[in-house]
Structure formats: structure tokens, C-alpha cells
PDB file of N, CA and C in Angstrom:
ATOM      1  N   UNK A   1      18.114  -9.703  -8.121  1.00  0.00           N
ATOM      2  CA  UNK A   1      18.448  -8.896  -6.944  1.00  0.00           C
ATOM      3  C   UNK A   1      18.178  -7.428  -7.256  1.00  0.00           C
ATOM      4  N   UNK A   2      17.503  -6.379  -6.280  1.00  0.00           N
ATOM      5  CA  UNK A   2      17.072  -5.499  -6.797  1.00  0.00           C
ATOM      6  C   UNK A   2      18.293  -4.461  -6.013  1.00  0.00           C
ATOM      7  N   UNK A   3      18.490  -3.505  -6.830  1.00  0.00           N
ATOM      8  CA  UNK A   3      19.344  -2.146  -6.280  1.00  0.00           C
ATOM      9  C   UNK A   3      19.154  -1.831  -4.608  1.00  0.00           C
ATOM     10  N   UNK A   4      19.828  -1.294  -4.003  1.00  0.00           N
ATOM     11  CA  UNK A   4      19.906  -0.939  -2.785  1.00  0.00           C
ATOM     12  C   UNK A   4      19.198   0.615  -3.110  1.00  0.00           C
ATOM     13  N   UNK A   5      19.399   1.532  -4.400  1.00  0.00           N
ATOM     14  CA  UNK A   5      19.011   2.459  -4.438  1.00  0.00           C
ATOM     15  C   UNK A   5      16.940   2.169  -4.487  1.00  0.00           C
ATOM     16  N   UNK A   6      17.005   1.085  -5.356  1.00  0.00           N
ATOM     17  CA  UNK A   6      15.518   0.657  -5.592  1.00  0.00           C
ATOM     18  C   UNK A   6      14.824   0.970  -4.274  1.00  0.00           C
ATOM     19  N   UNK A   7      15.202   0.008  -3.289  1.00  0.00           N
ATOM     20  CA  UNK A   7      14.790  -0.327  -1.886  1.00  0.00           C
ATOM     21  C   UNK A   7      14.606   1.222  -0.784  1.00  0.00           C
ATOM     22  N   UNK A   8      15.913   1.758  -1.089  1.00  0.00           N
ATOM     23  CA  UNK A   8      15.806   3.314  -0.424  1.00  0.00           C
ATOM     24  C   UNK A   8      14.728   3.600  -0.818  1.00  0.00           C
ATOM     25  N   UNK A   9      14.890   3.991  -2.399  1.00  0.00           N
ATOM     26  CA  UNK A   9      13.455   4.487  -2.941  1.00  0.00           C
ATOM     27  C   UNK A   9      11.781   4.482  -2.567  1.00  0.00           C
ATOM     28  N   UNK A  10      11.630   3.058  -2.339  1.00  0.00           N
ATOM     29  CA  UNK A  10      10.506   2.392  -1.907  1.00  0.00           C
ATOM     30  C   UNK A  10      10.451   2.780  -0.689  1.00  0.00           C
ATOM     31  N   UNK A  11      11.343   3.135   0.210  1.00  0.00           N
ATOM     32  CA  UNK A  11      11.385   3.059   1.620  1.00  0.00           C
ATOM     33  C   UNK A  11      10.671   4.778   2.092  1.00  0.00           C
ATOM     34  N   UNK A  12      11.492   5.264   1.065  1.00  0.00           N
ATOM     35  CA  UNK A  12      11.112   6.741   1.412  1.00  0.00           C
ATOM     36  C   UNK A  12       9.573   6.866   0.707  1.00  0.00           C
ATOM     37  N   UNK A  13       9.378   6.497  -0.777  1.00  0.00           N
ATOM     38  CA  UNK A  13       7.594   6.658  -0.645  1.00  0.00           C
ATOM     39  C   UNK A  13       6.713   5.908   0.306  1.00  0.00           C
ATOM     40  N   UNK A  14       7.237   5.303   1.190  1.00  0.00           N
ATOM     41  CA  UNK A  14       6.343   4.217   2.196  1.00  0.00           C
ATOM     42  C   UNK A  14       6.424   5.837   3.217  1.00  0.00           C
ATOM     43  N   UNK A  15       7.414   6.015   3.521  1.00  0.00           N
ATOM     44  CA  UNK A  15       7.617   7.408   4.669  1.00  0.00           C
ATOM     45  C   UNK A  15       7.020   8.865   4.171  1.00  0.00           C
ATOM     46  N   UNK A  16       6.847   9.036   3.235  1.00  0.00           N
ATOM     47  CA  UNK A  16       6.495   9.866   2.406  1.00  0.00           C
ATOM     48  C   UNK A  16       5.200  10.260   2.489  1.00  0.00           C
ATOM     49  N   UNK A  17       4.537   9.264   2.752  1.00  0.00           N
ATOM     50  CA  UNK A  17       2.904   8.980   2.189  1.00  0.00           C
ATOM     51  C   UNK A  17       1.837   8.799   3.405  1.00  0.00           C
ATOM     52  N   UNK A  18       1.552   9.321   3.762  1.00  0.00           N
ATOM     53  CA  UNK A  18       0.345   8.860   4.682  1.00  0.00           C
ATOM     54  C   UNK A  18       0.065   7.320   4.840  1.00  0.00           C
ATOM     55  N   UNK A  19      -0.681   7.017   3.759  1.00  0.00           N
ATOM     56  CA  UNK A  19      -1.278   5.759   2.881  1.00  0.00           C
ATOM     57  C   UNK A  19      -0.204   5.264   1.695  1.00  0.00           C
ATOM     58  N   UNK A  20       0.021   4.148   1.294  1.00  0.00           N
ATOM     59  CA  UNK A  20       0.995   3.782   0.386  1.00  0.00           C
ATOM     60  C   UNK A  20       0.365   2.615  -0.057  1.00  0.00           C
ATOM     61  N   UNK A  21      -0.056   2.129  -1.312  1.00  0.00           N
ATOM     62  CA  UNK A  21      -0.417   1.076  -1.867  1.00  0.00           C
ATOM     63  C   UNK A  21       0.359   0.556  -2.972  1.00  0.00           C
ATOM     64  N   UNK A  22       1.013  -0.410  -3.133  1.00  0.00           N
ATOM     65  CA  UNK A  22       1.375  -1.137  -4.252  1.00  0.00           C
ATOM     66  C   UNK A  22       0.419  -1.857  -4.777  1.00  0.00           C
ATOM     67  N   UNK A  23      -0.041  -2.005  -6.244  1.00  0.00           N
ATOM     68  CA  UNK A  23      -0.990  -2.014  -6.909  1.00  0.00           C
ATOM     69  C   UNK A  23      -0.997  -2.721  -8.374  1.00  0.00           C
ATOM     70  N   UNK A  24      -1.538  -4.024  -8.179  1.00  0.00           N
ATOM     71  CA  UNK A  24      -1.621  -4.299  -9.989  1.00  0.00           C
ATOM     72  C   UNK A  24      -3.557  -3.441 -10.570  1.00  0.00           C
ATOM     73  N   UNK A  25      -3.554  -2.720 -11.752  1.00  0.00           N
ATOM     74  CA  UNK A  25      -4.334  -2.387 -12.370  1.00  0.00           C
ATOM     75  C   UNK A  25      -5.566  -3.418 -12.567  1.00  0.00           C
ATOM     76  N   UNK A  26      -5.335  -4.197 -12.660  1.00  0.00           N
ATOM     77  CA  UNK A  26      -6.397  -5.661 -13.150  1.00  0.00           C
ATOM     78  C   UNK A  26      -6.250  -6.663 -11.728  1.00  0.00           C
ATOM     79  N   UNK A  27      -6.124  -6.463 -10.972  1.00  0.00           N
ATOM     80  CA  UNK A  27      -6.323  -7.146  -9.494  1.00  0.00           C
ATOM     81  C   UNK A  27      -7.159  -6.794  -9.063  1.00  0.00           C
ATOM     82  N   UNK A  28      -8.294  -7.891  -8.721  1.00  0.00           N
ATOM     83  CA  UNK A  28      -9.625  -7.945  -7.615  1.00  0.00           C
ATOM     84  C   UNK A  28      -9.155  -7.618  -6.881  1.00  0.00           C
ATOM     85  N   UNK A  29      -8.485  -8.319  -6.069  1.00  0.00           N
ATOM     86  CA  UNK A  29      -7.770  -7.848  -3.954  1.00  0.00           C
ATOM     87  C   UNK A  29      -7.517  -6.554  -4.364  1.00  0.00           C
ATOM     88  N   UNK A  30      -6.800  -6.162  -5.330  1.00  0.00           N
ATOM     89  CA  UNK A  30      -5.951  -4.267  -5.126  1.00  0.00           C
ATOM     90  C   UNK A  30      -7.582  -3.115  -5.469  1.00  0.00           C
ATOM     91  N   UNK A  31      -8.405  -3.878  -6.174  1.00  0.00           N
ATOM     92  CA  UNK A  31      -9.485  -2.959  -6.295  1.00  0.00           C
ATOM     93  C   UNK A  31     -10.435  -3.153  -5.090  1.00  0.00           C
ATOM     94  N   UNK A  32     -10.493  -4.403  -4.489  1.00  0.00           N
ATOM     95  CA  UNK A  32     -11.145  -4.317  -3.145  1.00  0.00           C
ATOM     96  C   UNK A  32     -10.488  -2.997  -2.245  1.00  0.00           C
ATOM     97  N   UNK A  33      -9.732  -3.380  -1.940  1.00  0.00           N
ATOM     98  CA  UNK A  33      -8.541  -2.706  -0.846  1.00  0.00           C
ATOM     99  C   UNK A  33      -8.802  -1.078  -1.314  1.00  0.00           C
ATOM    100  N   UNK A  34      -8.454  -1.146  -2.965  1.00  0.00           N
ATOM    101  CA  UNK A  34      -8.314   0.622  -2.932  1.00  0.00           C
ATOM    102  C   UNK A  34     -10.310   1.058  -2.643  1.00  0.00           C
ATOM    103  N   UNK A  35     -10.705   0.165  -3.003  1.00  0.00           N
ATOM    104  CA  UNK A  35     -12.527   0.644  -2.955  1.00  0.00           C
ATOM    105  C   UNK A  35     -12.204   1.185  -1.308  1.00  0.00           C
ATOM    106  N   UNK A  36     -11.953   0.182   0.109  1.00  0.00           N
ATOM    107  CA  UNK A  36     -12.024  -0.078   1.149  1.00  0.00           C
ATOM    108  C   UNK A  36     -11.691   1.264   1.686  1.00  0.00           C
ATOM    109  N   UNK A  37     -10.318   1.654   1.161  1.00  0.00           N
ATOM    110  CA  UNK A  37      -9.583   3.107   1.465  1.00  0.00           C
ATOM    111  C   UNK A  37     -10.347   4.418   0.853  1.00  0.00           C
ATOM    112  N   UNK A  38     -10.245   4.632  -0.429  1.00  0.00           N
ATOM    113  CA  UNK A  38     -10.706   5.123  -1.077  1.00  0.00           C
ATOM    114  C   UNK A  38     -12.252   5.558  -0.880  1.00  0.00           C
ATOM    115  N   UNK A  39     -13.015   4.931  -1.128  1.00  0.00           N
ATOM    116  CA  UNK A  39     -14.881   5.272  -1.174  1.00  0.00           C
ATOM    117  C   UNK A  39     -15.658   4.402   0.326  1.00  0.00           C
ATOM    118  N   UNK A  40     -15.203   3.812   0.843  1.00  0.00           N
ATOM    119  CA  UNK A  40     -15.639   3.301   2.539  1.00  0.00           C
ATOM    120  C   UNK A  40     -15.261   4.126   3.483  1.00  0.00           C
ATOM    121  N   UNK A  41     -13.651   4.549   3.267  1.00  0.00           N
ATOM    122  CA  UNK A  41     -13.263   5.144   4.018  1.00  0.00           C
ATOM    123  C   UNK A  41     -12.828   6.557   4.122  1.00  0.00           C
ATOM    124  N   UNK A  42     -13.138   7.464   2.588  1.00  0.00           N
ATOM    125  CA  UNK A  42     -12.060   8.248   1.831  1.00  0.00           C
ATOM    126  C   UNK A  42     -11.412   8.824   2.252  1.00  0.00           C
ATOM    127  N   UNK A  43     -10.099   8.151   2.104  1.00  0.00           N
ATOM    128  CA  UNK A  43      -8.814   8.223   2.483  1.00  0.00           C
ATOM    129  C   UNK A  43      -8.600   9.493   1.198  1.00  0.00           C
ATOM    130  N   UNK A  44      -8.532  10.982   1.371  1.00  0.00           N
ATOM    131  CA  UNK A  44      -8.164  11.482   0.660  1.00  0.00           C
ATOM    132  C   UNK A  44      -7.337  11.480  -0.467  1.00  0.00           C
ATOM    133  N   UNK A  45      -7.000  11.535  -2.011  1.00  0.00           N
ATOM    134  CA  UNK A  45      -6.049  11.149  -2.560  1.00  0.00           C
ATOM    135  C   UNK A  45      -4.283  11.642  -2.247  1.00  0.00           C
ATOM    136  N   UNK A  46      -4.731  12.898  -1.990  1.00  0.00           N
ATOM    137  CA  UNK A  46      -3.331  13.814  -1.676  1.00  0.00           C
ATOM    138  C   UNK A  46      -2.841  13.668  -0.461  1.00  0.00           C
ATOM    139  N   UNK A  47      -3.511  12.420   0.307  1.00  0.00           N
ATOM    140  CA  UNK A  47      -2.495  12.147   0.958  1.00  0.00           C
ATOM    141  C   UNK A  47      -1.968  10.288   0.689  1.00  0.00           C
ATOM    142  N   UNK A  48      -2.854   9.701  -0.547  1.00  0.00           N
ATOM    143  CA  UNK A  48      -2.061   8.766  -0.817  1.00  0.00           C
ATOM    144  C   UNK A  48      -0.829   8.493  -1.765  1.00  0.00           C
ATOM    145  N   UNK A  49      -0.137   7.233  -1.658  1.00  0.00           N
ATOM    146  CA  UNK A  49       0.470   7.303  -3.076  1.00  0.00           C
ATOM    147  C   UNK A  49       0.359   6.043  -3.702  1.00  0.00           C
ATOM    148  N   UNK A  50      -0.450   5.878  -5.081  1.00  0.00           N
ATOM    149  CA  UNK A  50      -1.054   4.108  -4.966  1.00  0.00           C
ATOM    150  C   UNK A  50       0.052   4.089  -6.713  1.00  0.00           C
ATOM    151  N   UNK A  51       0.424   3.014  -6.874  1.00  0.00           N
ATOM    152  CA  UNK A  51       1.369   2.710  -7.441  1.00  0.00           C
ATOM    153  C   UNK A  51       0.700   1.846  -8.308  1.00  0.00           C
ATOM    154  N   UNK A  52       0.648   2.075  -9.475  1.00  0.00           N
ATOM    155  CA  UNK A  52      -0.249   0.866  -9.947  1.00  0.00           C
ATOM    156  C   UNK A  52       1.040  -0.167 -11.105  1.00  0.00           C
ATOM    157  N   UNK A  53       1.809  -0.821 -10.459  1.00  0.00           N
ATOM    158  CA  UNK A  53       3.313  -1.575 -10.757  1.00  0.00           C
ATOM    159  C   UNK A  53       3.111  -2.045 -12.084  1.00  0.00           C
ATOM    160  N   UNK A  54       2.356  -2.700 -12.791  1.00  0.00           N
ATOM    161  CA  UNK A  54       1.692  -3.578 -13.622  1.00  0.00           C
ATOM    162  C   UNK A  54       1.884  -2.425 -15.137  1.00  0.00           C
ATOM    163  N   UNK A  55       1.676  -1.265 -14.535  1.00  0.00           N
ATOM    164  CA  UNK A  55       1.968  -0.090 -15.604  1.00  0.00           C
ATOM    165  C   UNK A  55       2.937   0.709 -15.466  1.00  0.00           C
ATOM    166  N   UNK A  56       3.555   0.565 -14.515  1.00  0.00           N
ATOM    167  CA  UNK A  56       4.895   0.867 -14.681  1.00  0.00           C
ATOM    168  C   UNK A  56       6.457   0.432 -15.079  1.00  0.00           C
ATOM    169  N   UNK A  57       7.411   1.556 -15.675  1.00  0.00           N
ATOM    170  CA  UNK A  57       8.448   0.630 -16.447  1.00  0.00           C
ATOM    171  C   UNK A  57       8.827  -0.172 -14.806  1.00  0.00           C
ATOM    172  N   UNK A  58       9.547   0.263 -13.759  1.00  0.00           N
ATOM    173  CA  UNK A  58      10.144   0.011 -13.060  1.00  0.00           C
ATOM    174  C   UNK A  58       9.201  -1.219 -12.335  1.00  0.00           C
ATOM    175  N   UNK A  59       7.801  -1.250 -12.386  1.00  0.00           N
ATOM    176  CA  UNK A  59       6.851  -2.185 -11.475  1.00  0.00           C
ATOM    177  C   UNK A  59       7.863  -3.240 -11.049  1.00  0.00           C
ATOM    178  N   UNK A  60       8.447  -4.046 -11.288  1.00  0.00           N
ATOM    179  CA  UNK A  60       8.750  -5.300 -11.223  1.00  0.00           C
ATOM    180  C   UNK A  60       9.982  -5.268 -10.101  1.00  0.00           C
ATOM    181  N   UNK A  61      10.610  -4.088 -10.290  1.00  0.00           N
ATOM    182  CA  UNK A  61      11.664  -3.429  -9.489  1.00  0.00           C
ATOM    183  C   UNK A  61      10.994  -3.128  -8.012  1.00  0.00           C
ATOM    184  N   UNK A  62       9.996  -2.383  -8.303  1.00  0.00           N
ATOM    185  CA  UNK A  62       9.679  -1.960  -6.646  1.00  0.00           C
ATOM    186  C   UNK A  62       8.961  -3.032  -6.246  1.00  0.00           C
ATOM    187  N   UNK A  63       8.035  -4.365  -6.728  1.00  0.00           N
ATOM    188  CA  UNK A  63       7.776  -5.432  -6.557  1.00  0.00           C
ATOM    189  C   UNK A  63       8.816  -5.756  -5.439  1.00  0.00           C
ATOM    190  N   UNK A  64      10.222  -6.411  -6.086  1.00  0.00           N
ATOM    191  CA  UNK A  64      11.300  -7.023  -5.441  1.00  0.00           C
ATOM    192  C   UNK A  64      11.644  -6.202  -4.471  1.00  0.00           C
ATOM    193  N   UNK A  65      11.378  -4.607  -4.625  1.00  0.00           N
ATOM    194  CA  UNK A  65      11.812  -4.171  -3.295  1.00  0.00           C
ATOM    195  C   UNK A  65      11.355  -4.071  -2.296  1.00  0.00           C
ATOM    196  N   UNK A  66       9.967  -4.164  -2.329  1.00  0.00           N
ATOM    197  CA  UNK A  66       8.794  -4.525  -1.349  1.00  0.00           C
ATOM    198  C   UNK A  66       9.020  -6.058  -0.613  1.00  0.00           C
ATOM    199  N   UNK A  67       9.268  -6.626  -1.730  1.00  0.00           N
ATOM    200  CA  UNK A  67       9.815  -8.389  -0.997  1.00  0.00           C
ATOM    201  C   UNK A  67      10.974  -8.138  -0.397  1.00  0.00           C
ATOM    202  N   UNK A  68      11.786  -7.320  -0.574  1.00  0.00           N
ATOM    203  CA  UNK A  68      13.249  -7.513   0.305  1.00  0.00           C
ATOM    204  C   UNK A  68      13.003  -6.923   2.155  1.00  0.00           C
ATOM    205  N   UNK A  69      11.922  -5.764   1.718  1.00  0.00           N
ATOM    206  CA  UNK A  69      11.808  -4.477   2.833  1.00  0.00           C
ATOM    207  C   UNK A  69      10.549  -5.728   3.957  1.00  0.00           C
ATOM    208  N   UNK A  70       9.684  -6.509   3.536  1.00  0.00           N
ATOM    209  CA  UNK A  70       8.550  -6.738   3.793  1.00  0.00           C
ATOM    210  C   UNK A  70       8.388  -8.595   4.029  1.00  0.00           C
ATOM    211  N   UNK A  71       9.017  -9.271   3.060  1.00  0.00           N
ATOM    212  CA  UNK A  71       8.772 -10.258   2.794  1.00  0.00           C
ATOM    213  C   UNK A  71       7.188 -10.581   1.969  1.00  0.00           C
ATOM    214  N   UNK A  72       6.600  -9.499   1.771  1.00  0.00           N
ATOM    215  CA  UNK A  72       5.464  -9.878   1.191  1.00  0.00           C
ATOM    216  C   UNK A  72       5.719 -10.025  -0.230  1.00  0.00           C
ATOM    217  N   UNK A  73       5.243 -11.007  -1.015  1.00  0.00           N
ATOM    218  CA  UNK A  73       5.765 -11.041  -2.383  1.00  0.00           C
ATOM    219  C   UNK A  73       3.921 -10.688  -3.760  1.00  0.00           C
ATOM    220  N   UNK A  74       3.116 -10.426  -2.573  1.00  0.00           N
ATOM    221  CA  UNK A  74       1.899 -10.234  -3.296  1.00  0.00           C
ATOM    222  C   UNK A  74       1.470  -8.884  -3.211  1.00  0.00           C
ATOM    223  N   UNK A  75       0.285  -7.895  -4.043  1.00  0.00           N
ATOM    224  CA  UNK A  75       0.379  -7.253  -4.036  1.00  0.00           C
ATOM    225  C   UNK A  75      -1.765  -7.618  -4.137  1.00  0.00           C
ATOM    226  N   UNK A  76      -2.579  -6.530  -3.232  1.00  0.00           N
ATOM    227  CA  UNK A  76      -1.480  -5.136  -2.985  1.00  0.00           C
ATOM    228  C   UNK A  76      -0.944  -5.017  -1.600  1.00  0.00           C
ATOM    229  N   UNK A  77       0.221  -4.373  -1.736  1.00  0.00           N
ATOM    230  CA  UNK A  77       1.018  -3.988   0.044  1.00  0.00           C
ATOM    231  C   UNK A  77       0.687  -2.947   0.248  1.00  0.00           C
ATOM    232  N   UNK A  78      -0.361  -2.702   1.376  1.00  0.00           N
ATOM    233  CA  UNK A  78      -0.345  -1.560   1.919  1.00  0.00           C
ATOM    234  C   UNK A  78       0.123  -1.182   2.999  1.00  0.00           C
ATOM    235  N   UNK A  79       0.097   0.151   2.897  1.00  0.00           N
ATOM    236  CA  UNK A  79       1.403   0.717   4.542  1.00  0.00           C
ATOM    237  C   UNK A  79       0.524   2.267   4.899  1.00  0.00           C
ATOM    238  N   UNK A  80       0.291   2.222   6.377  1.00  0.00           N
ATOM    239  CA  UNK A  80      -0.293   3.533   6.683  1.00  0.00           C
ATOM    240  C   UNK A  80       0.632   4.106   7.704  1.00  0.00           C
ATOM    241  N   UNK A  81       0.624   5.202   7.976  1.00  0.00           N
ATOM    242  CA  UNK A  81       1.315   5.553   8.785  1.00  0.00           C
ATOM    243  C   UNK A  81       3.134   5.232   8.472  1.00  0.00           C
ATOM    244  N   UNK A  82       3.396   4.232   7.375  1.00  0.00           N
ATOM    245  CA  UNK A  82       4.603   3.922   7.632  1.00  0.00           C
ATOM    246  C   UNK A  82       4.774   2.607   7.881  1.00  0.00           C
ATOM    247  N   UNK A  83       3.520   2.289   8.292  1.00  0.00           N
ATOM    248  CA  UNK A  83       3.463   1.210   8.467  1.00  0.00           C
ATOM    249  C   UNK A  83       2.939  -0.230   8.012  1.00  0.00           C
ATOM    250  N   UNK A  84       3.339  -1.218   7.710  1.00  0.00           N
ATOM    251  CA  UNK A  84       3.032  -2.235   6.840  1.00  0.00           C
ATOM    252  C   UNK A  84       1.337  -3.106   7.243  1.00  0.00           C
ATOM    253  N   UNK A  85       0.303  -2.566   6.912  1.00  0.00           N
ATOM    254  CA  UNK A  85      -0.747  -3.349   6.837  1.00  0.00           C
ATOM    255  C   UNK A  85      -0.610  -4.968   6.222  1.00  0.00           C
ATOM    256  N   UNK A  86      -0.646  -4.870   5.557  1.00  0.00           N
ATOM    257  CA  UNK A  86      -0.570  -6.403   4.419  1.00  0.00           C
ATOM    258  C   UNK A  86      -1.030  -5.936   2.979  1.00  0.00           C
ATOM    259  N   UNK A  87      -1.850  -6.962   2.855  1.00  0.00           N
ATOM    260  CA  UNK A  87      -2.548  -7.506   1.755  1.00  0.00           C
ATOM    261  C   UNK A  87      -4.462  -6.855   2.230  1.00  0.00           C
ATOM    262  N   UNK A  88      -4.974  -7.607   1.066  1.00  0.00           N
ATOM    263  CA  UNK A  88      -6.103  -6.957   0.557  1.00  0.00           C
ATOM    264  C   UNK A  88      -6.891  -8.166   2.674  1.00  0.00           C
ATOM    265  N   UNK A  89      -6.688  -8.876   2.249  1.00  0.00           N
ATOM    266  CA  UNK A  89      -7.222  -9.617   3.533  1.00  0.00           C
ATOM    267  C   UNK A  89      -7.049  -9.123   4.997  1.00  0.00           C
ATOM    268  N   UNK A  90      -5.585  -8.777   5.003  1.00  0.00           N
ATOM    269  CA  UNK A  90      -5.447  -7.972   6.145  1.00  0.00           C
ATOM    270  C   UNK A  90      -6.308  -6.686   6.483  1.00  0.00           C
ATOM    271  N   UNK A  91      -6.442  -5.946   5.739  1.00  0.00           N
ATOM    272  CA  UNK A  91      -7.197  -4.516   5.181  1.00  0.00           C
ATOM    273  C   UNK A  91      -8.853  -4.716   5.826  1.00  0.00           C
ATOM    274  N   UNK A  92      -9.251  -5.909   5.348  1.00  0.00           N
ATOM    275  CA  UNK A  92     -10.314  -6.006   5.561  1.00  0.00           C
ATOM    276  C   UNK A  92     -10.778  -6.639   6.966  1.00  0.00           C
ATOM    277  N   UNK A  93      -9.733  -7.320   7.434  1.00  0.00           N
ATOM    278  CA  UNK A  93     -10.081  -8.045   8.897  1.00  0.00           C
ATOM    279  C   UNK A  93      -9.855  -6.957  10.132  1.00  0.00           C
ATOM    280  N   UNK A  94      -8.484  -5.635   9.414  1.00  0.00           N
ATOM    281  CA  UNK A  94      -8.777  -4.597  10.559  1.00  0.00           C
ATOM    282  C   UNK A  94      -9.963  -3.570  10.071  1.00  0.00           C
ATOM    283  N   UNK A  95     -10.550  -3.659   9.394  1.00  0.00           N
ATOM    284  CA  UNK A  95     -11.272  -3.016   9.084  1.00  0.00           C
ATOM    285  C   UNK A  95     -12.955  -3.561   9.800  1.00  0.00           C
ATOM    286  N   UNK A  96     -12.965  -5.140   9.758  1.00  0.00           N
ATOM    287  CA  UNK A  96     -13.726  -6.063  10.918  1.00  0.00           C
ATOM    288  C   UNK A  96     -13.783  -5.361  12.016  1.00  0.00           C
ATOM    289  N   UNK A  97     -12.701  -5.491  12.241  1.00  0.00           N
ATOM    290  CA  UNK A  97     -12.457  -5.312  13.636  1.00  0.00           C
ATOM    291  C   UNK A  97     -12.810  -4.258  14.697  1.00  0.00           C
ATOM    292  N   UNK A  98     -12.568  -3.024  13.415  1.00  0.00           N
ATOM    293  CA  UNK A  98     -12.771  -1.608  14.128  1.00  0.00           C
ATOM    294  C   UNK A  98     -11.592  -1.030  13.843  1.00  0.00           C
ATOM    295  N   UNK A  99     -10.438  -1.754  13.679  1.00  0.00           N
ATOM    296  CA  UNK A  99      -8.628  -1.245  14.138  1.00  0.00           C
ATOM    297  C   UNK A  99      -8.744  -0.099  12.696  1.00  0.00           C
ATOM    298  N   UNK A 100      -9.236  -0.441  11.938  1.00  0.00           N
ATOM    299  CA  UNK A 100      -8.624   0.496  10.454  1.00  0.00           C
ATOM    300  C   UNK A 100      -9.408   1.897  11.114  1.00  0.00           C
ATOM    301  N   UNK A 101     -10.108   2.138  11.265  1.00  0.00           N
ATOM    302  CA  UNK A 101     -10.800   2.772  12.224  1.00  0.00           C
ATOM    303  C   UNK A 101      -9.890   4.255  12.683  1.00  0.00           C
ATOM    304  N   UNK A 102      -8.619   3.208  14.085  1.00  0.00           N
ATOM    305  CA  UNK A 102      -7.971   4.124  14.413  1.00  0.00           C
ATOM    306  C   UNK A 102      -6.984   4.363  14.098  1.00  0.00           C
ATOM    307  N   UNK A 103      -6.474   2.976  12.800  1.00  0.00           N
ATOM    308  CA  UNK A 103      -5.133   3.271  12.011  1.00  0.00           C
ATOM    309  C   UNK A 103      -5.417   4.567  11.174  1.00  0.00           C
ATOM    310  N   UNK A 104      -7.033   4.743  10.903  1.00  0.00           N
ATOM    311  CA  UNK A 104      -6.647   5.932   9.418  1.00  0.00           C
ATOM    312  C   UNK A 104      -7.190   6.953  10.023  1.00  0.00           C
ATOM    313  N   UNK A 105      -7.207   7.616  11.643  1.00  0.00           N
ATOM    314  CA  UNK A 105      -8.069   8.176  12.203  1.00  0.00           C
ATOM    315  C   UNK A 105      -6.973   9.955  11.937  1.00  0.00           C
ATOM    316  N   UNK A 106      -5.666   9.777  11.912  1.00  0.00           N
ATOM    317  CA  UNK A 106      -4.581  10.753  11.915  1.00  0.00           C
ATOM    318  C   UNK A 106      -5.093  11.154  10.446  1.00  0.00           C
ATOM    319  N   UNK A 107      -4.934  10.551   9.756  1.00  0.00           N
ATOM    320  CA  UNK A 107      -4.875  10.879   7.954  1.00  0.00           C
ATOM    321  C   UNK A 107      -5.977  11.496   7.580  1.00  0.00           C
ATOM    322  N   UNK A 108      -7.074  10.848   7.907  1.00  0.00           N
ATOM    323  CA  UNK A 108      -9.072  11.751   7.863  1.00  0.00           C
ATOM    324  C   UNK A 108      -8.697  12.429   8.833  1.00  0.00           C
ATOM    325  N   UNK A 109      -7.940  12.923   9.468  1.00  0.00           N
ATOM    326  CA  UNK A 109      -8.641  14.413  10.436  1.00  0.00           C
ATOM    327  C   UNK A 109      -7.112  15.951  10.048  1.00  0.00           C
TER     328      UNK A 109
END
């Protein structure tokens, strides 16, 4: 069970951030996704905050707090605006679509 302080925590860098990625270092999907944001789309850095959990002491902590806030238990979770995109699949089907488009249209301008 993870801290209630954990979860605040997580809650406010999700609000914090333009762009918010939770991130394992050695994950295909999290290096797709950050390529997608990053160099397709460049999502400036200073306005992201990408978390790379896998190297961090706490990773495992904001993991569980992402599953409590989200139900997603995979990574990477991304959130724009505040808001919960998904996973590396999601990323890419609004990105199909056109939608990533006008989700990241506030953040590039």
C-alpha cells in the first residue's frame, strides 16, 4: 500500500507538468512514446517531466501511486494537460488519429 503522501506527490507532478511521463529506462513502449513526444513532436523538455522509475530510489513507490490514481499498472503513463493519455499504444493511436495533434497544440505554442 503506498503513502497517501506518495499519491499527493504524484498528483501534483501530473498538475505541475505540461507533459508527464512515467518511464522505465530499458522499455521499448517508454522509448517509442518518449521518441513520439520528444523528436515527432518536440514537446519541449522544460515543459516536461519524464521520470525514468527503474532508476529511481522511490520508482516502485510512484509506480503504485500511479496504479492507485489511474488504475494503470504499466508504464509508460502518460498525462498531458493533466490529463491521463495511457500507455505507449494509446499515444500512438491519438497520434493516428490527428487528436495528439490538438492535445499538445497548448504546450508547442
Amino acid at each position: 500500500m503506498v503513502s497517501q503522501q506518495t499519491v499527493n506527490k504524484v498528483k501534483e507532478m501530473i498538475n505541475e507538468n505540461e507533459v508527464f511521463v512515467a518511464s522505465k529506462s530499458y522499455c521499448p513502449y517508454c522509448k517509442r512514446a518518449k521518441s513520439t513526444l520528444f523528436k515527432e513532436f518536440n514537446v519541449p523538455t522544460d515543459k516536461a517531466l519524464v521520470l525514468e522509475l527503474d532508476e529511481m530510489e522511490d520508482g516502485k513507490d510512484i509506480q503504485d501511486a500511479l496504479y492507485e490514481i489511474t488504475g494503470q499498472t504499466t508504464v509508460p503513463n502518460i498525462f498531458i494537460e493533466g490529463k491521463q493519455v495511457g500507455g505507449n499504444d494509446d499515444l500512438q493511436g491519438l497520434k493516428n488519429s490527428g487528436k495528439l495533434d490538438t492535445m499538445l497544440q497548448k504546450v508547442l505554442n
